[in-house]
Protein backbone atom coordinates (compact mmCIF):
# COMPACT_ATOMS: atom_id res chain seq x y z
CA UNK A 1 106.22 96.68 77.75
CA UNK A 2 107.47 100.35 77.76
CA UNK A 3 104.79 102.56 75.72
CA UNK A 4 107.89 104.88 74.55
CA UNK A 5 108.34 105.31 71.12
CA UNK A 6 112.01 103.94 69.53
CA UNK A 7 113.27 102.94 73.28
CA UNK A 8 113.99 99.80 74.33
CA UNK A 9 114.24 98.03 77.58
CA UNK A 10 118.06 97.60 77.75
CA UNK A 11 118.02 100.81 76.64
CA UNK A 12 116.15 102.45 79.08
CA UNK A 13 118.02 100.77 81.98
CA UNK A 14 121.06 102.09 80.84
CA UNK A 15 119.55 105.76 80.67
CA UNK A 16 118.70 105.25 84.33
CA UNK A 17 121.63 103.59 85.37
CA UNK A 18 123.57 106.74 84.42
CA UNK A 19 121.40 109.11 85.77
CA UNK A 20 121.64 107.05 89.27
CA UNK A 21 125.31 107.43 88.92
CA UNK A 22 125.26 110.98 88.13
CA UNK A 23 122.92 111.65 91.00
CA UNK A 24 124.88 110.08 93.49
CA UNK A 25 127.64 111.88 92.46
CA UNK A 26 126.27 114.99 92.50
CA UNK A 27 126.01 116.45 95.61
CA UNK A 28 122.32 118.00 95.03
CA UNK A 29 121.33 114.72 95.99
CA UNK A 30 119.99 114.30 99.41
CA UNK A 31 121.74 111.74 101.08
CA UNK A 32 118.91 111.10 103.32
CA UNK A 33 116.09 107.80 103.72
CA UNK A 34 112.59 108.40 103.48
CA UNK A 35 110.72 106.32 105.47
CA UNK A 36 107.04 105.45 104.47
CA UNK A 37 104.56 103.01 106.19
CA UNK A 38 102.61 100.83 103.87
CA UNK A 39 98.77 99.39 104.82
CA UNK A 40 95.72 98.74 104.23
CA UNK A 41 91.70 99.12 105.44
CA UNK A 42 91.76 95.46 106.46
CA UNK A 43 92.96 92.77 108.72
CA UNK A 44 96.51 91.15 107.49
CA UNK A 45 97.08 93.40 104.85
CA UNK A 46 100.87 92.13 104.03
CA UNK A 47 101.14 89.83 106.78
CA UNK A 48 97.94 86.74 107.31
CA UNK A 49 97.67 85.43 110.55
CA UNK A 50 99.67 87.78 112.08
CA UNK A 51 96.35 89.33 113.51
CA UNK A 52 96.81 86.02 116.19
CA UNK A 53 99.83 87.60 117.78
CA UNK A 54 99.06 89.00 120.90
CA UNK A 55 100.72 92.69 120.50
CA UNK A 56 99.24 92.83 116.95
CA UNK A 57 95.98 95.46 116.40
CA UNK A 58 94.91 95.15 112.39
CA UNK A 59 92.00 93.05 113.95
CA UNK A 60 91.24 96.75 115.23
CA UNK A 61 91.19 98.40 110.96
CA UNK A 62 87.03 99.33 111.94
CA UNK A 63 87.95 101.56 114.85
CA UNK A 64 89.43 105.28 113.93
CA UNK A 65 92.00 105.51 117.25
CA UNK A 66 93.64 102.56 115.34
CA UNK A 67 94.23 104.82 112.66
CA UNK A 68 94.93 107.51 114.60
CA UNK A 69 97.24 106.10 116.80
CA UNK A 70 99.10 104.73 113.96
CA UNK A 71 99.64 107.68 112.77
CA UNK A 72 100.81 109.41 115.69
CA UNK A 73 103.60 106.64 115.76
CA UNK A 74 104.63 106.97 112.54
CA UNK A 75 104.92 110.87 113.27
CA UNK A 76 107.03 110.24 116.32
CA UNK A 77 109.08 107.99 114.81
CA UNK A 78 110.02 110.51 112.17
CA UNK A 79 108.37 108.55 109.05
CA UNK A 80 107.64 110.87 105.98
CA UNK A 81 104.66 108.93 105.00
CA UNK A 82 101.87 106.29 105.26
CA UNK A 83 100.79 103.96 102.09
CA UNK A 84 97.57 103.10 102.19
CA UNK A 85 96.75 100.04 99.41
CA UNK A 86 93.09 99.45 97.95
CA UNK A 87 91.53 96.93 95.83
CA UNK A 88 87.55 96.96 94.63
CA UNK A 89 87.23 93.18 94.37
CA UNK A 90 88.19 89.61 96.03
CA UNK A 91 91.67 88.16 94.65
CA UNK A 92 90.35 86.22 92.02
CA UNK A 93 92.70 84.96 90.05
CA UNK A 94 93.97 81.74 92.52
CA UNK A 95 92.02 79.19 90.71
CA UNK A 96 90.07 81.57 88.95
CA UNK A 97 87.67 82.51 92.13
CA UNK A 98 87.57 84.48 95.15
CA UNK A 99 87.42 81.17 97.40
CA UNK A 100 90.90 80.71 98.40
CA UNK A 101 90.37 84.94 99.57
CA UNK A 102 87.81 84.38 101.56
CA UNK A 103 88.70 81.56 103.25
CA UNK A 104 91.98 82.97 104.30
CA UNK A 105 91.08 86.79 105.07
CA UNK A 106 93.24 87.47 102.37
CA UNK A 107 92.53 91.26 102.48
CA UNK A 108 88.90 90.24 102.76
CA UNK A 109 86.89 92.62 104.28
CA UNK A 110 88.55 95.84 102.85
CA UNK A 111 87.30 99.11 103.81
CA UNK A 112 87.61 102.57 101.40
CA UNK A 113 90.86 104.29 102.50
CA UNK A 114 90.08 107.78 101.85
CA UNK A 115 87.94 108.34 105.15
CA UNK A 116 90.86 107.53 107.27
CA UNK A 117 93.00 110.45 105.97
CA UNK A 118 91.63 113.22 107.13
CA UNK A 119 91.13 111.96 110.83
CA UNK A 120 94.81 110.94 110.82
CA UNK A 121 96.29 114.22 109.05
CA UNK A 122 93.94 115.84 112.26
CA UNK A 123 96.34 114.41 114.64
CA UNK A 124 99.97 114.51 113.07
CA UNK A 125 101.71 118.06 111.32
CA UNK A 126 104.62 116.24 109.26
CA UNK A 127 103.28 113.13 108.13
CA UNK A 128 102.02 112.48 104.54
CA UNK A 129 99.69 109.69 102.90
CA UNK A 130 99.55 108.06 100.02
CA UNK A 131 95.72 106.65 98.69
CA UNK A 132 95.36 103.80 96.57
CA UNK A 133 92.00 104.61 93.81
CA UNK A 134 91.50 103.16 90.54
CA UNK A 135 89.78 105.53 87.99
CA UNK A 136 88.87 102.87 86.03
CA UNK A 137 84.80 102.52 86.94
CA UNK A 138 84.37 106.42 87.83
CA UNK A 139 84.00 109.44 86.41
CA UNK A 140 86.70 112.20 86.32
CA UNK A 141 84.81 115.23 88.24
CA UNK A 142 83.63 113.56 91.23
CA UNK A 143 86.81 111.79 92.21
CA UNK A 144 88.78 115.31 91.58
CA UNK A 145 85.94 116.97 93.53
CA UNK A 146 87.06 114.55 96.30
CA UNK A 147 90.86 114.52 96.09
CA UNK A 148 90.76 118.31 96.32
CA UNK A 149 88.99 118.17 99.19
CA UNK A 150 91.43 115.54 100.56
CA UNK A 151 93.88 117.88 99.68
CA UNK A 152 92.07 121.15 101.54
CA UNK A 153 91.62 118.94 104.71
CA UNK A 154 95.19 117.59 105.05
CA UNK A 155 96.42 121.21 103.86
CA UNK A 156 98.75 118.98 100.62
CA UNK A 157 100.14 116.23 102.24
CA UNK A 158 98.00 114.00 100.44
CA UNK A 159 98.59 111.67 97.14
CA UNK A 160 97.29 110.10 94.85
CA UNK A 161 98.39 106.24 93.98
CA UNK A 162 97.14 106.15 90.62
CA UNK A 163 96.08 102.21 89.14
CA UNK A 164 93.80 101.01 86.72
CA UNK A 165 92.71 97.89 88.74
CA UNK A 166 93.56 94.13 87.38
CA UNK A 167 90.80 92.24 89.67
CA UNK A 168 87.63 90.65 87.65
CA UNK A 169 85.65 90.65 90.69
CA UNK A 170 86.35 94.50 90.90
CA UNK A 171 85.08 95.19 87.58
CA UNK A 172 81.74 93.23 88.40
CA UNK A 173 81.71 94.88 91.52
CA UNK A 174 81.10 97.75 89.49
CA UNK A 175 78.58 96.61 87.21
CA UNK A 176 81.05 95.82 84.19
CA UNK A 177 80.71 92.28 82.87
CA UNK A 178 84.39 92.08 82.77
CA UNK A 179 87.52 94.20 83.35
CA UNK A 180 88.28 96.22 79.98
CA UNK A 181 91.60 95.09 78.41
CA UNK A 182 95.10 96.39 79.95
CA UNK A 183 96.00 98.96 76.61
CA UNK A 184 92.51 100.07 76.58
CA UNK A 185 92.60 100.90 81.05
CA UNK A 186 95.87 102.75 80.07
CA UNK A 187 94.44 104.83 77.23
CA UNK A 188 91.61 105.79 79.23
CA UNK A 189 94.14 106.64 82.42
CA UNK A 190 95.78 109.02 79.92
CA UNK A 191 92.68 111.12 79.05
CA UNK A 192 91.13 110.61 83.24
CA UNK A 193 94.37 112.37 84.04
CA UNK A 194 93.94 115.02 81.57
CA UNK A 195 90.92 115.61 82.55
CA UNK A 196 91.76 115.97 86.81
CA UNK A 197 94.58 118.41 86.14
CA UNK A 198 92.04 120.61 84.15
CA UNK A 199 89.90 120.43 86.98
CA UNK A 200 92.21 121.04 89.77
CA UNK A 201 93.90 124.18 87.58
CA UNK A 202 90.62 125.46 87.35
């Protein structure tokens, strides 16, 4: 449901729609594809059971040169950008537990993207990356404290995929007895992001 005030969806499309059309007309428009890898700290991320295949090295997420000679291919191979996806919790909501998750390696271990970064930015001049982090279950100043520093180490090519997390398991992962309602995540994104641009503008 869009959160803006008097618009509607049908609306909305069709003020996007014409801006598409105008951009593509225009020739300001680059008429060039970015291409961006998308993974994850864990083994399967997208694509279970393809960890059996004998040229395949996600079983490999726990050792660094896997990162780093991912990224060196992406670089070579001209990408703009590698995605890296997070979740705090087990998928939960199959059957209403984590069982199913488990059982399958569905993303199951997952380690914390944001060490991997800086190794990989070492390595690579071009390439940027994308971080998955909820700021639902911290507080403002120490996350901003270590996105800038992200940001120092990779000299800006880093980014920040912003959620408010959706898993049950995450939220009692992080001592909440259950996830705080969808509006209430959003309000509370609104003032979190108020709060890290104050911070990083000093």
């Amino acid at each position: 449901m869009s959160r803006c005030v008097g618009i509607t969806r049908s609306s909305a499309t069709s003020v996007l729609t014409a801006w598409f059309r105008r951009s593509f007309r225009s020739k300001r428009m680059p008429r060039q594809i970015r291409l961006n890898a998308f993974d994850m700290n864990c083994v399967g991320h997208q694509s279970p059971g393809l960890w059996a295949h004998p040229r395949d090295r996600s079983w490999q997420y726990k050792d660094l040169e896997y990162w780093t000679d991912l990224a060196k291919i992406l670089e070579r191979g001209k990408f703009d950008g590698l995605f890296i996806a997070d979740v705090l919790g087990i998928y939960d909501v199959y059957r209403g537990n984590g069982e199913a998750a488990i059982r399958q390696a569905t993303q199951v271990p997952v380690n914390d993207p944001l060490q991997l970064i800086p190794p990989m930015a070492l390595v690579t001049e071009h390439l940027g990356f994308g971080l998955t982090a909820s700021l639902s279950f911290e507080h403002p100043y120490p996350f901003a404290r270590r996105l800038s520093t992200l940001d120092h180490l990779t000299k800006g090519r880093a980014g920040w995929n912003i959620v408010t997390s959706y898993l049950e398991s995450g939220a009692k992962n992080l001592g909440q007895k259950t996830l705080t309602e969808h509006d209430a995540r959003y309000d509370y994104a609104e003032e979190y992001l108020e709060v890290c641009y104050k911070l990083w503008e000093g």
